[in-house]
N, C-alpha and C. Protein backbone atom coordinates (compact mmCIF):
# COMPACT_ATOMS: atom_id res chain seq x y z
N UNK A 1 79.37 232.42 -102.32
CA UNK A 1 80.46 232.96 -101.50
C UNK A 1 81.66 232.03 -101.61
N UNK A 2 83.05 233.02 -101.60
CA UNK A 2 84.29 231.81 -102.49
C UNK A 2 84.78 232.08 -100.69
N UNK A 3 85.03 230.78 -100.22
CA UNK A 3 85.61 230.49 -98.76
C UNK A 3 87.62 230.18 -99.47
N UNK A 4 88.27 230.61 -98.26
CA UNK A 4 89.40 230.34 -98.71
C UNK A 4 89.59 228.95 -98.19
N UNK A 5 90.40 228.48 -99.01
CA UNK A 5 90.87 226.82 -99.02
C UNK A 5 91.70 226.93 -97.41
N UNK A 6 91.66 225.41 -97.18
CA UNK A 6 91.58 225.38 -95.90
C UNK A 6 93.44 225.60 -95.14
N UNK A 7 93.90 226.39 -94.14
CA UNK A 7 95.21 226.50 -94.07
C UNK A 7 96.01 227.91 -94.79
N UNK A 8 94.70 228.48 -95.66
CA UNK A 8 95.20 229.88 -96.05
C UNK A 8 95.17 231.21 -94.64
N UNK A 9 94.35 231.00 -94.21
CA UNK A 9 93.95 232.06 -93.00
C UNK A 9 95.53 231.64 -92.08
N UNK A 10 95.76 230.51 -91.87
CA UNK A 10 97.13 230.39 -90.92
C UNK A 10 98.67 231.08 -91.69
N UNK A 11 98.43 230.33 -92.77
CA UNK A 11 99.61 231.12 -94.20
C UNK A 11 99.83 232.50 -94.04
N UNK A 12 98.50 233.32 -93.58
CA UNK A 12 98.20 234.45 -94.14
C UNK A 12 98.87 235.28 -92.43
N UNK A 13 98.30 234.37 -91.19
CA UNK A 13 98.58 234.93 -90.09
C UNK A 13 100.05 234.60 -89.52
N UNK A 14 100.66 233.66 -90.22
CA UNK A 14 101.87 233.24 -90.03
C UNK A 14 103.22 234.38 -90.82
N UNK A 15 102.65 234.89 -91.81
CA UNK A 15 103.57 235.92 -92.31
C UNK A 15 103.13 236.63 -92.22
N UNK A 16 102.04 237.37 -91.07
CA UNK A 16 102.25 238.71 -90.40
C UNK A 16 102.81 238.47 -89.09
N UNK A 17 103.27 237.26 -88.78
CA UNK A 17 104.02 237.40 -87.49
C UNK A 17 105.48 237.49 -87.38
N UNK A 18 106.01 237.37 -89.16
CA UNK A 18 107.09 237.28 -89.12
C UNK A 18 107.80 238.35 -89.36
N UNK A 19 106.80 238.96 -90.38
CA UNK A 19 106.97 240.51 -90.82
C UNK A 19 107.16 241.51 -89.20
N UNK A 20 106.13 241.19 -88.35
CA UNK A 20 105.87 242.08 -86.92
C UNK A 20 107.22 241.67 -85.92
N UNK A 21 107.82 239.90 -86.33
CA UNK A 21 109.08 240.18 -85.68
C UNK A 21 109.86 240.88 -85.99
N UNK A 22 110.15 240.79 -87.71
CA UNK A 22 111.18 241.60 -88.27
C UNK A 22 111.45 243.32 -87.90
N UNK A 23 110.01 243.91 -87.86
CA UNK A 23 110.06 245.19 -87.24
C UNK A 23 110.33 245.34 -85.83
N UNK A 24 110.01 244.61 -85.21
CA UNK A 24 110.56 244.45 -84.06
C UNK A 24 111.65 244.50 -83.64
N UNK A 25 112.46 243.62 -84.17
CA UNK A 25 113.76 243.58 -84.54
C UNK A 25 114.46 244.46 -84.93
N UNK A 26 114.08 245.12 -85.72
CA UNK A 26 114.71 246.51 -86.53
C UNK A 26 115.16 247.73 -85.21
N UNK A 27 113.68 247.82 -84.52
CA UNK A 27 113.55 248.78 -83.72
C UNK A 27 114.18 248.96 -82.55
N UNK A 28 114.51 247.29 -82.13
CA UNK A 28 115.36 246.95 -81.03
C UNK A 28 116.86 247.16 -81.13
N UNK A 29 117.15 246.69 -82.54
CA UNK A 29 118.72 247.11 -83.28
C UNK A 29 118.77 248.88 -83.52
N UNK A 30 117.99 249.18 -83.83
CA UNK A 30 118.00 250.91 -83.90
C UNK A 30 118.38 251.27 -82.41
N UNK A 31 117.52 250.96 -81.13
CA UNK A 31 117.33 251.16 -79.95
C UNK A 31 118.79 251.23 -79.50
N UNK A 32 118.78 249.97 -79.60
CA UNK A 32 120.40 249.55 -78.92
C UNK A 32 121.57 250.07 -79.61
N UNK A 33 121.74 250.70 -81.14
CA UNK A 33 122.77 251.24 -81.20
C UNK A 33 122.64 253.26 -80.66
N UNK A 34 121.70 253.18 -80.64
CA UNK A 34 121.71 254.61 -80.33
C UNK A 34 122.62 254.96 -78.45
N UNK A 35 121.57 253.69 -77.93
CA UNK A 35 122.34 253.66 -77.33
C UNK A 35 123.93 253.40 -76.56
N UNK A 36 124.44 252.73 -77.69
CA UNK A 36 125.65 252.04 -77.58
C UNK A 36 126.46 253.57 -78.37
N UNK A 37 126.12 254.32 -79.31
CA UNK A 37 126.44 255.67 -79.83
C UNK A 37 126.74 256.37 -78.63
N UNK A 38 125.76 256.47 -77.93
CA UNK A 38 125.54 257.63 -76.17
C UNK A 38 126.79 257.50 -75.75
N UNK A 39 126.97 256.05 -75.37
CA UNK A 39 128.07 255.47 -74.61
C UNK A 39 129.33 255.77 -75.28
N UNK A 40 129.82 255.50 -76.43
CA UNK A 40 131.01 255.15 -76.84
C UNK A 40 131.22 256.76 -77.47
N UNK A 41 130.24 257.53 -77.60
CA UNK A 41 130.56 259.07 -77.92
C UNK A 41 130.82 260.07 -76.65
N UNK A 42 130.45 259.19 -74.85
CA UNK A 42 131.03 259.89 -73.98
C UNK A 42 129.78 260.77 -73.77
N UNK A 43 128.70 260.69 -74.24
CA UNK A 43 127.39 261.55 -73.51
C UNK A 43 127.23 261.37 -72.64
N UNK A 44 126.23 261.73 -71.91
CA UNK A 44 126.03 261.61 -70.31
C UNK A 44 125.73 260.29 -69.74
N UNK A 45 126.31 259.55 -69.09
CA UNK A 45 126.25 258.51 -68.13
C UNK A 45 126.41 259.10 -66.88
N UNK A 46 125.93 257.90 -66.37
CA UNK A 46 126.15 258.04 -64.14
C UNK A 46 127.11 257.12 -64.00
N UNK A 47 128.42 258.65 -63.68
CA UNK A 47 129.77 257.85 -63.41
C UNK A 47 129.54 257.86 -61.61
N UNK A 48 128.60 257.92 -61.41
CA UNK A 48 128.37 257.53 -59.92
C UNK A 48 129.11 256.56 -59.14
N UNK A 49 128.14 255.60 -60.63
CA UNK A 49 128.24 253.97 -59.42
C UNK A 49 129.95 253.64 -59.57
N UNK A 50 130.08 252.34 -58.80
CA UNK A 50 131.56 252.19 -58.57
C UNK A 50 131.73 251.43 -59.40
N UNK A 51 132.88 250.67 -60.28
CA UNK A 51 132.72 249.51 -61.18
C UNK A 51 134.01 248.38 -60.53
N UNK A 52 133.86 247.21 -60.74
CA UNK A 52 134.97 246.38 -60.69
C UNK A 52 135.81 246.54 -61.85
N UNK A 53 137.14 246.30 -61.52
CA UNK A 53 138.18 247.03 -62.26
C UNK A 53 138.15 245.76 -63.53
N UNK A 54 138.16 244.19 -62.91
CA UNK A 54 137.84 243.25 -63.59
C UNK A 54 136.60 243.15 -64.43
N UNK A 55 135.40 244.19 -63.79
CA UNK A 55 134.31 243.86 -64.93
C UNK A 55 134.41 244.69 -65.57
N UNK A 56 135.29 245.66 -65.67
CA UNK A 56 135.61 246.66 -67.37
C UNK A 56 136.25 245.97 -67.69
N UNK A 57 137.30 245.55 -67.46
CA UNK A 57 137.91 245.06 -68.73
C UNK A 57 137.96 243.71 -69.44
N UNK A 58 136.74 243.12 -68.82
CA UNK A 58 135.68 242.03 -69.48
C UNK A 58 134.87 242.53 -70.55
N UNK A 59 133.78 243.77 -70.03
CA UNK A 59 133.10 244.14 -70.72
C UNK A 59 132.85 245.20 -71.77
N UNK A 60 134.11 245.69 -71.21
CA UNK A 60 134.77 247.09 -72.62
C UNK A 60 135.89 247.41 -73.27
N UNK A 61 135.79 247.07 -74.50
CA UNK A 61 137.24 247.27 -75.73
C UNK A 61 137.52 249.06 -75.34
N UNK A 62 138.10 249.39 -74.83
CA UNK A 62 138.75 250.41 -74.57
C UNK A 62 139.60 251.04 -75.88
N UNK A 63 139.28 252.30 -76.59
CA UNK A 63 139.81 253.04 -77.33
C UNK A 63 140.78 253.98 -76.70
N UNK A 64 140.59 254.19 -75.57
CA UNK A 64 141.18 255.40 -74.65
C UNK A 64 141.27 254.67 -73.21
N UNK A 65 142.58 254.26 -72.96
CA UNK A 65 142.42 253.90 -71.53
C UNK A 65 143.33 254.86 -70.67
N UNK A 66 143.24 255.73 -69.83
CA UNK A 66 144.21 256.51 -69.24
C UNK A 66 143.50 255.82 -67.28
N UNK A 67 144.55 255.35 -66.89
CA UNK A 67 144.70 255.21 -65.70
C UNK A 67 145.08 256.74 -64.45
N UNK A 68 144.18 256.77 -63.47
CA UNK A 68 144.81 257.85 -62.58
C UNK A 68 144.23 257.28 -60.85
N UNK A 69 145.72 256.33 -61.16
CA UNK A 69 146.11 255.85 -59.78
C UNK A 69 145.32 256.72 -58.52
N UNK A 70 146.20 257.41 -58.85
CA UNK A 70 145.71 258.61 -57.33
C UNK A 70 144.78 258.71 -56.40
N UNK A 71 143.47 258.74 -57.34
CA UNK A 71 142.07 258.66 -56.55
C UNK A 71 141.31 257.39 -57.04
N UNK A 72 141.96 256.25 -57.70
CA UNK A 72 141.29 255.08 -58.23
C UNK A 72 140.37 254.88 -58.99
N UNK A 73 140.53 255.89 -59.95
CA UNK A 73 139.42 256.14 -61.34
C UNK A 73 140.42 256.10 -62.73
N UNK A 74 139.40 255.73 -63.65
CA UNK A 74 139.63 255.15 -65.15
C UNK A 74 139.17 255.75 -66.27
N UNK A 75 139.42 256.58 -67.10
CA UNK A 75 138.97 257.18 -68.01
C UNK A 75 139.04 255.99 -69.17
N UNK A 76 137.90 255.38 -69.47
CA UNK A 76 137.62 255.00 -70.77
C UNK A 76 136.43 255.22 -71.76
N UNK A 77 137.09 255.64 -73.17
CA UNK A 77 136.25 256.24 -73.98
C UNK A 77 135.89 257.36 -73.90
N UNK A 78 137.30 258.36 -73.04
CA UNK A 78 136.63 259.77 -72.94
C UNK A 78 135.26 260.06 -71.30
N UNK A 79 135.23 258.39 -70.89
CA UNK A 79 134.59 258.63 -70.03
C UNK A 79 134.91 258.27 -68.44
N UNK A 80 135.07 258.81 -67.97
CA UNK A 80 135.19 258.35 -66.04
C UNK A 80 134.52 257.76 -64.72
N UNK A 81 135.21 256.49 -64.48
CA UNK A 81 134.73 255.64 -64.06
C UNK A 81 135.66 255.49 -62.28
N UNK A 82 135.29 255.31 -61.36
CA UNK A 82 135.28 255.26 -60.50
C UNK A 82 135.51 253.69 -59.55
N UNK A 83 136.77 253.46 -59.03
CA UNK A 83 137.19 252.10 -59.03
C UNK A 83 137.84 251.88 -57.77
N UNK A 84 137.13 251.11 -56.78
CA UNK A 84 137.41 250.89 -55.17
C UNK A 84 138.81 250.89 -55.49
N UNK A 85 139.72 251.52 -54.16
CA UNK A 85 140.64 251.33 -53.85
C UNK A 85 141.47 251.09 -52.45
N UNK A 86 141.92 249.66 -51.99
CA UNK A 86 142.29 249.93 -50.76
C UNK A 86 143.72 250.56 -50.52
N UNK A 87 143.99 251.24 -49.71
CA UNK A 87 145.24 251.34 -49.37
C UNK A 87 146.07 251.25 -48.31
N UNK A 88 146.78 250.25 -47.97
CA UNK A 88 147.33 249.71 -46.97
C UNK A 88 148.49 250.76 -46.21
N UNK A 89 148.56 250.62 -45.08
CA UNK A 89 149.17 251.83 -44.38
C UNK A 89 150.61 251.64 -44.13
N UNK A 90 151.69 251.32 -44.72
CA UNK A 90 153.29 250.76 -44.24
C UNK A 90 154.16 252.42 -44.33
N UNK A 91 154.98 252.03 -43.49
CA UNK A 91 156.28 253.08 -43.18
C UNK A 91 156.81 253.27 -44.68
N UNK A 92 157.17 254.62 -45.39
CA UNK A 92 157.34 254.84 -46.14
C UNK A 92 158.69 254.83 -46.30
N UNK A 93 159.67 254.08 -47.10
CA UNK A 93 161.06 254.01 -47.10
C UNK A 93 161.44 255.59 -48.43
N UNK A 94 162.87 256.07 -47.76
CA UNK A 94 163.28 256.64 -49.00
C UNK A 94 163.35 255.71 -49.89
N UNK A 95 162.97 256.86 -51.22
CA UNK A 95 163.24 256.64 -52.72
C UNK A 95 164.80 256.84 -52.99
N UNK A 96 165.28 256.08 -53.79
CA UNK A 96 166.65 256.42 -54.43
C UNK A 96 166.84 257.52 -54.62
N UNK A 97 165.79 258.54 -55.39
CA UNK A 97 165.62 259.73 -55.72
C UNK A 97 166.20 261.03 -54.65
N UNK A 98 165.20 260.28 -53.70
CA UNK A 98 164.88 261.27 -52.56
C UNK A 98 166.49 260.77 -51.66
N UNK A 99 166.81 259.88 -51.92
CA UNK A 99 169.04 259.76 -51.19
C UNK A 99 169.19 260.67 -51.75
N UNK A 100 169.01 260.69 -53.38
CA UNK A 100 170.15 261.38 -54.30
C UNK A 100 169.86 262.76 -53.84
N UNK A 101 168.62 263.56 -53.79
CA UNK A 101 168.10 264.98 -53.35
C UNK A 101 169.02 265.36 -51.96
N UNK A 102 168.44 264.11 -51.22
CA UNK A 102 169.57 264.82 -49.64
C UNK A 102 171.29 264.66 -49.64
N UNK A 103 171.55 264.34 -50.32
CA UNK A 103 172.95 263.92 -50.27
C UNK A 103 173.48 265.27 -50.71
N UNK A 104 172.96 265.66 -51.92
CA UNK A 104 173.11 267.41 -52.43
C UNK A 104 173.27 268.06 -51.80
N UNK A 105 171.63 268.05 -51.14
CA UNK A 105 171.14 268.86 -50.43
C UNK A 105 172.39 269.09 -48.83
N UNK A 106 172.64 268.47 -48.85
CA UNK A 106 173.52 268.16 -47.46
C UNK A 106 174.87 268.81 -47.61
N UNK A 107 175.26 268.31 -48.98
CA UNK A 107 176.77 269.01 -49.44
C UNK A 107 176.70 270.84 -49.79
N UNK A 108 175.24 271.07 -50.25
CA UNK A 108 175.33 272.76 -50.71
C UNK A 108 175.44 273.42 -49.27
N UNK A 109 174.47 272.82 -48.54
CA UNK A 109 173.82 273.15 -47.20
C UNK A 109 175.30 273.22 -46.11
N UNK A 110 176.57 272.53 -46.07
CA UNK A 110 177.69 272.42 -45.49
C UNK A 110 178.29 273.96 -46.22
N UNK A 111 178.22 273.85 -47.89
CA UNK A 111 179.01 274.79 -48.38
C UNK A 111 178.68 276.61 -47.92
N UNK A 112 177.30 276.45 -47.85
CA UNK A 112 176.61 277.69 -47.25
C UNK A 112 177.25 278.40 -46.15
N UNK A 113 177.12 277.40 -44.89
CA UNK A 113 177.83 277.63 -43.62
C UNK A 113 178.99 277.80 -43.53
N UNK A 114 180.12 277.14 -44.38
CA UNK A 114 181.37 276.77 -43.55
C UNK A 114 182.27 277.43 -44.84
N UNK A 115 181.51 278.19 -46.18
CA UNK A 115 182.53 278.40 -47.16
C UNK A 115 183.79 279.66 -46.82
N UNK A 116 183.45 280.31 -45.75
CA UNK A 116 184.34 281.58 -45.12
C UNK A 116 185.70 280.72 -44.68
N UNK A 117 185.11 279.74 -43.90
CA UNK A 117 186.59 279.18 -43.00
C UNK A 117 187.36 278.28 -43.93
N UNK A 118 187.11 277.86 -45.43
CA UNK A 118 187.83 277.18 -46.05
C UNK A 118 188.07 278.11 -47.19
N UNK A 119 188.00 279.25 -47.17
CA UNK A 119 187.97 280.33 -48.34
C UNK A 119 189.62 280.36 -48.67
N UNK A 120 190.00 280.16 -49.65
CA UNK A 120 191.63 280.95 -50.34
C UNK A 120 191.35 281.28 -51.42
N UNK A 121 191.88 282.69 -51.34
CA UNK A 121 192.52 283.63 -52.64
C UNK A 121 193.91 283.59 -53.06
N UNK A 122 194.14 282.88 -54.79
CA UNK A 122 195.57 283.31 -54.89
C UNK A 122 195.24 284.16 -55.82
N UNK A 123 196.29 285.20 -55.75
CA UNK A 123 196.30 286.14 -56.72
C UNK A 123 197.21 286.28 -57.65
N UNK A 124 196.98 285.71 -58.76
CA UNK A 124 198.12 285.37 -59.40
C UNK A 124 198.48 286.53 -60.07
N UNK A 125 198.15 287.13 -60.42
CA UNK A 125 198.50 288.39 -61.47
C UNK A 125 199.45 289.21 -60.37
N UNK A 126 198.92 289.44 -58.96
CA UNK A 126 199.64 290.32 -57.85
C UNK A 126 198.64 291.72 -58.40
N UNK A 127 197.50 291.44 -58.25
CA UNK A 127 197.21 292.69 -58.33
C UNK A 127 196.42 293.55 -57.50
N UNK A 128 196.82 292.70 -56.02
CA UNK A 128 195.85 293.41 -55.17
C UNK A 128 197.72 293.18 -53.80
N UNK A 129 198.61 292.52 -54.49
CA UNK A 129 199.70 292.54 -53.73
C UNK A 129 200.84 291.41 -54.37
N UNK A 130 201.85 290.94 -54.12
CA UNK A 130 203.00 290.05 -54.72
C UNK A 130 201.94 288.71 -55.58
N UNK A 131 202.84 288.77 -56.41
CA UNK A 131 201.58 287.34 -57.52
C UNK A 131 202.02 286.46 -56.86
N UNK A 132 201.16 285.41 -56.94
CA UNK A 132 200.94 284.47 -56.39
C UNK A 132 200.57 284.17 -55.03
N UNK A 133 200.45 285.14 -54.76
CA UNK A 133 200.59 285.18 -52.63
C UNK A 133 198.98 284.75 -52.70
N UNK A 134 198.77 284.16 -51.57
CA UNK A 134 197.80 283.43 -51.08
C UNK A 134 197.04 283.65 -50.15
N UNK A 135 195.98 284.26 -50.20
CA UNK A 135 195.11 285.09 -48.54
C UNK A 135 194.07 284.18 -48.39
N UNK A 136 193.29 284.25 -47.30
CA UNK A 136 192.12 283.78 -47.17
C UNK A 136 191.08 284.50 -46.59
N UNK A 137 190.00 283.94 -46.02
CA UNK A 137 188.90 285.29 -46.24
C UNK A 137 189.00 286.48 -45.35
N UNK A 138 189.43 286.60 -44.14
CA UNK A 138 189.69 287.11 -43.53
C UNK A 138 191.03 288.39 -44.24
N UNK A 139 192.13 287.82 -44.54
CA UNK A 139 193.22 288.67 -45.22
C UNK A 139 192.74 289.54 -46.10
N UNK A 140 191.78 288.64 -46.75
CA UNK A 140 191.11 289.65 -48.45
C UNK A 140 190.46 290.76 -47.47
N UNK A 141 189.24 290.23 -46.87
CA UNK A 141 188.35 291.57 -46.23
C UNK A 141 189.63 292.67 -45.38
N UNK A 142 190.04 291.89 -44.45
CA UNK A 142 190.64 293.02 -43.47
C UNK A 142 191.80 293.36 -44.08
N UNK A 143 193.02 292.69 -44.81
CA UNK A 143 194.71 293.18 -45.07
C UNK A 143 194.21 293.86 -46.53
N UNK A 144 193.33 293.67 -47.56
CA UNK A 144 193.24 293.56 -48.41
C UNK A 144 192.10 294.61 -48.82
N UNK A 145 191.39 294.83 -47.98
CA UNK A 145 190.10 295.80 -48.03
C UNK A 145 189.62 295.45 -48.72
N UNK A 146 189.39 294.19 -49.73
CA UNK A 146 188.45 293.63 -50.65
C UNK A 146 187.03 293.52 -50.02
N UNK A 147 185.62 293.39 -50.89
CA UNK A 147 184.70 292.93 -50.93
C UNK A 147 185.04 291.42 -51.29
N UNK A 148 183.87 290.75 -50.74
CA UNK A 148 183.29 289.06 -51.19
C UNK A 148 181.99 288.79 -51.35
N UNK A 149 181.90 288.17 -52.33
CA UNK A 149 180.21 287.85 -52.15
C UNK A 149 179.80 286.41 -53.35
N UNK A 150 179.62 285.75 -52.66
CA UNK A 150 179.10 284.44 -53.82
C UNK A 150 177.94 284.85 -54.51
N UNK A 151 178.30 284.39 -56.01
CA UNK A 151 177.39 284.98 -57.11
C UNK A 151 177.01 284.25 -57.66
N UNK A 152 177.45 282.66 -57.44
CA UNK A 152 176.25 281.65 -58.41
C UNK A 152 177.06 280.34 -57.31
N UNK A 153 175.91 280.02 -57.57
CA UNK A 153 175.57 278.76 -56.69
C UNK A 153 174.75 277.74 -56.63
N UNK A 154 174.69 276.39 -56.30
CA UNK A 154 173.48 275.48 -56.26
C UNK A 154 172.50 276.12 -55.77
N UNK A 155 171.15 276.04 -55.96
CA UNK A 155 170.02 276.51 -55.18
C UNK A 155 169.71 275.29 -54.55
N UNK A 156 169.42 275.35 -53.33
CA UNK A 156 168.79 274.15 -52.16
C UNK A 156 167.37 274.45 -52.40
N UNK A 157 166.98 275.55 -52.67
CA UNK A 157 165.57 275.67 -52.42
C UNK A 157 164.72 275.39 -54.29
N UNK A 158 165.93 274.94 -55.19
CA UNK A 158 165.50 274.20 -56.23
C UNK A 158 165.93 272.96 -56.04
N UNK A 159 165.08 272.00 -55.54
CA UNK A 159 165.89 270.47 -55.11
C UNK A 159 166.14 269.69 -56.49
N UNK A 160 165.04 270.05 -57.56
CA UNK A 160 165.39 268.83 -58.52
C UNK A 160 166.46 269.60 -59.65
N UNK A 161 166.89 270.60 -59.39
CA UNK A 161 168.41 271.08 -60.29
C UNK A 161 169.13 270.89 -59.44
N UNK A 162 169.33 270.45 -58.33
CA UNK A 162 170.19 269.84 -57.57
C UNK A 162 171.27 268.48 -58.49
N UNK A 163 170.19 267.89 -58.90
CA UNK A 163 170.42 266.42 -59.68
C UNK A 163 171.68 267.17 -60.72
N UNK A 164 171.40 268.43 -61.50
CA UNK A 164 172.40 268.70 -62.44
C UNK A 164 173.22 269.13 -62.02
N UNK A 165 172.91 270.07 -61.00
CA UNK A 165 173.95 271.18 -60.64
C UNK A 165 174.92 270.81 -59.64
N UNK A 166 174.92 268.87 -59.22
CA UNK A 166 175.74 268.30 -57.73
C UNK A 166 176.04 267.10 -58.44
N UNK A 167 177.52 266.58 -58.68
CA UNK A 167 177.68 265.45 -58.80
C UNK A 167 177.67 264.54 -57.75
N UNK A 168 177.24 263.62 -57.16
CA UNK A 168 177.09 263.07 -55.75
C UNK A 168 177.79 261.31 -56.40
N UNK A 169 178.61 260.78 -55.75
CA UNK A 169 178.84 259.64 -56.12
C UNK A 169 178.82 258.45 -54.96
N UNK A 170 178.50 257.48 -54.67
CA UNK A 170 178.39 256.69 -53.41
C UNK A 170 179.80 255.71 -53.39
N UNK A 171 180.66 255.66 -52.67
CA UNK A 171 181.91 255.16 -52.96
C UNK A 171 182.06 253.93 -51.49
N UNK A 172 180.87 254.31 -51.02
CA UNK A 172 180.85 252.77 -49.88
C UNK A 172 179.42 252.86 -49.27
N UNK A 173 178.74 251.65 -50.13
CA UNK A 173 176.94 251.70 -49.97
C UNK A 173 177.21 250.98 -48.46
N UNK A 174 177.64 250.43 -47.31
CA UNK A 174 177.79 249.70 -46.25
C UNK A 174 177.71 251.63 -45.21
N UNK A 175 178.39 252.08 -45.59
CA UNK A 175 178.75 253.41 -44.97
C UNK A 175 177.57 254.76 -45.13
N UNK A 176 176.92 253.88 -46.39
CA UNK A 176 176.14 255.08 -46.94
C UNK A 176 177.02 256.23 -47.05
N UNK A 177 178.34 256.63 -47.90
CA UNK A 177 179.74 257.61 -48.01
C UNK A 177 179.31 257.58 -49.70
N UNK A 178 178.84 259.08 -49.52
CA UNK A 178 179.14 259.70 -51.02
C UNK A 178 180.36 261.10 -51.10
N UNK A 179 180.62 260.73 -52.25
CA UNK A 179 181.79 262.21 -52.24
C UNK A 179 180.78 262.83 -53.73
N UNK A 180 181.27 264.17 -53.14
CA UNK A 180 180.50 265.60 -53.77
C UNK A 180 180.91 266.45 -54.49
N UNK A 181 180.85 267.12 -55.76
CA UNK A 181 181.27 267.71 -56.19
C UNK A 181 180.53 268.94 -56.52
N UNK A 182 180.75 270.33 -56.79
CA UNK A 182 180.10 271.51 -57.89
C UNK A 182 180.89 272.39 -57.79
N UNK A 183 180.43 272.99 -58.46
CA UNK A 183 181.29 274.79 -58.61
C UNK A 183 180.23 275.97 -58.41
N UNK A 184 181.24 276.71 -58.17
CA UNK A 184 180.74 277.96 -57.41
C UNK A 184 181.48 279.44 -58.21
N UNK A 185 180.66 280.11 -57.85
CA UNK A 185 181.40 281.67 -58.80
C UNK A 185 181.70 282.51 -57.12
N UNK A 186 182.71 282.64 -57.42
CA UNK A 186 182.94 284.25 -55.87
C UNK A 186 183.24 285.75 -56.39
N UNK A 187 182.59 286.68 -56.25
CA UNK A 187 183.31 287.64 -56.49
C UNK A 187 184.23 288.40 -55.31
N UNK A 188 185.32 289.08 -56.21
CA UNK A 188 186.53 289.50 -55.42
C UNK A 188 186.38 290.70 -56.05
N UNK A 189 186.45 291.83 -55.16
CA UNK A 189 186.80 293.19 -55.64
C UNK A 189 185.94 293.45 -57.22
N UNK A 190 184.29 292.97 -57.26
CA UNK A 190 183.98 292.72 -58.71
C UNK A 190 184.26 292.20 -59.50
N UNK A 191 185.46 291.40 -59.49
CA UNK A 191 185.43 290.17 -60.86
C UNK A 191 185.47 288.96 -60.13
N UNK A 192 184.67 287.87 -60.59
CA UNK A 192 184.23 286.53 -60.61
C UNK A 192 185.68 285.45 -60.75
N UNK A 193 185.31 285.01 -59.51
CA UNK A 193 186.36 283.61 -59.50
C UNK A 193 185.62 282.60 -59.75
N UNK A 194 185.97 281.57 -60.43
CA UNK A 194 185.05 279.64 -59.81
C UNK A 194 186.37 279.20 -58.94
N UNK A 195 185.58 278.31 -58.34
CA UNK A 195 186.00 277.39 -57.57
C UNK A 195 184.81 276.03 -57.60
N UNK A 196 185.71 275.17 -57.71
CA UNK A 196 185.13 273.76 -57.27
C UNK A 196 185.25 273.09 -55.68
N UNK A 197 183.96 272.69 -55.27
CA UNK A 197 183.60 272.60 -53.91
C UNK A 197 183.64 270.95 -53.83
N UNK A 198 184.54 270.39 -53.40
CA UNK A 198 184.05 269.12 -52.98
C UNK A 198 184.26 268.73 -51.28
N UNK A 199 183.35 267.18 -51.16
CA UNK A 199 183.03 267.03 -50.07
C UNK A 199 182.85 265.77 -49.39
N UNK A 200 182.41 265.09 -48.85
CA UNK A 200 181.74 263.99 -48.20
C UNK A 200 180.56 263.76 -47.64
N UNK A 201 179.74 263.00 -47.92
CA UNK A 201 178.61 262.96 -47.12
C UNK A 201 178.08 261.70 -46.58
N UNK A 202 178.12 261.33 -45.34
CA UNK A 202 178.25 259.82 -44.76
C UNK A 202 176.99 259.87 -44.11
N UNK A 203 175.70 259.20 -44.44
CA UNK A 203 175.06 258.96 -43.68
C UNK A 203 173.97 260.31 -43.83
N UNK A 204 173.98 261.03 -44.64
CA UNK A 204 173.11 262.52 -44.52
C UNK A 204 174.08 263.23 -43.60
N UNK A 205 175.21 263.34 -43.39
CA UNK A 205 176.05 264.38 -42.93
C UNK A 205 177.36 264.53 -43.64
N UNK A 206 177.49 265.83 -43.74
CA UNK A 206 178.56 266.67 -45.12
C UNK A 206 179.55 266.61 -43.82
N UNK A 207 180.82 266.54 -44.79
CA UNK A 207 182.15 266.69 -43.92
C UNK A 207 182.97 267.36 -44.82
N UNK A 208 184.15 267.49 -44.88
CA UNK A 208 185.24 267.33 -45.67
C UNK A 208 185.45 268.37 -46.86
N UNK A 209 184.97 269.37 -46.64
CA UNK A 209 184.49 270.60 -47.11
C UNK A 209 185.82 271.14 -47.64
N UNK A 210 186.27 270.72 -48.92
CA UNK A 210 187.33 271.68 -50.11
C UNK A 210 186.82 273.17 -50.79
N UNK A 211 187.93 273.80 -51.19
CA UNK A 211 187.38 274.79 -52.31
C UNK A 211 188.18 275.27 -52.91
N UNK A 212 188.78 274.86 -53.99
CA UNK A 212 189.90 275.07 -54.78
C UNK A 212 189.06 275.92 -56.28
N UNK A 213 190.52 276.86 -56.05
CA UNK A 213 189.98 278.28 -57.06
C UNK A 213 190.56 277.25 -58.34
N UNK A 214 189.77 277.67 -59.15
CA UNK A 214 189.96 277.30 -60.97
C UNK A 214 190.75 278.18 -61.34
């Protein structure tokens, strides 16, 4: 009987342990990218739990980062993540924005009410009486038997074409005093006049209410 020389049996058990790590190994690297595939392809995870905002962006190269403030969640990788948020309770100051909206808003809102008592018609052609003669709203309707009716105008109840449709300028920030500008279409007897409307507005209150025909 041929015995193996002495230290072969360890030789022999020593490179099947290395071979059994190596597969090991393999299987664990297979394991873990499949799973790292799951993840970074956006398959199903538990966007349950909450994450620290600091331990994402320790622990994940972000391909896709879209932030949504609002409710304090994080879309990365196509996937949504869920991120404490406190929010502290202070008096909300106007936005610049929101001056510029009321200041408009204040000057159309004056023009609405008060455009009858600052109304003049000249008629330059004379074709409703001597050219050039000059009525106002009252003369047109009653001496004049004309119709009136405004036919284009700022919309108040569109606040952000306000921004185009109102020049607003602030001419003393101590006063909070803006002066106002737009135009307006009137019809007279069916044909369309403009007029430009300007104004004042001190403080969120319109004053100074013009309306000169073009």
């Amino acid at each position: 009987m041929t015995y193996p020389e002495k230290g072969e049996n360890k030789m022999e058990i020593k490179a099947q342990t290395i071979w059994a790590a190596v597969i090991i190994g393999i299987l664990c690297f297979a394991i873990g990218g499949a799973v790292f595939y799951n993840f970074a392809s956006g398959e199903e995870i538990d966007n349950e739990n909450y994450f620290d905002a600091d331990y994402l962006a320790d622990n994940f190269v972000a391909t896709e980062l879209v932030p949504t403030p609002a409710n304090g969640s994080v879309t990365i990788n196509g996937i949504l993540y869920t991120i404490p948020v406190e929010v502290e309770e202070e008096t909300v100051m106007l936005t610049e924005l929101d001056e510029h909206l009321a200041v408009r808003e204040a000057a159309v809102a004056l023009f609405l009410e008060e455009w009858k008592d600052e109304f003049e018609f000249k008629d330059v052609d004379g074709d409703y009486g001597d050219a050039n003669e000059t009525y106002d709203y009252e003369e047109v309707v009653e001496d004049l038997g004309l119709d009136i009716a405004l036919e284009d105008y700022p919309n108040v109840e569109k606040s952000y074409d306000l921004l185009d449709d109102v020049t607003a300028d602030e001419v003393d920030i101590k006063d909070n005093e803006w002066e106002t500008e737009f135009t307006v279409e009137i019809e007279i007897d069916g044909t369309d006049y403009e007029y430009t409307v300007t104004g004042v507005v001190e403080d969120g209150v319109a004053d100074d209410l013009e309306l000169a025909q073009v």
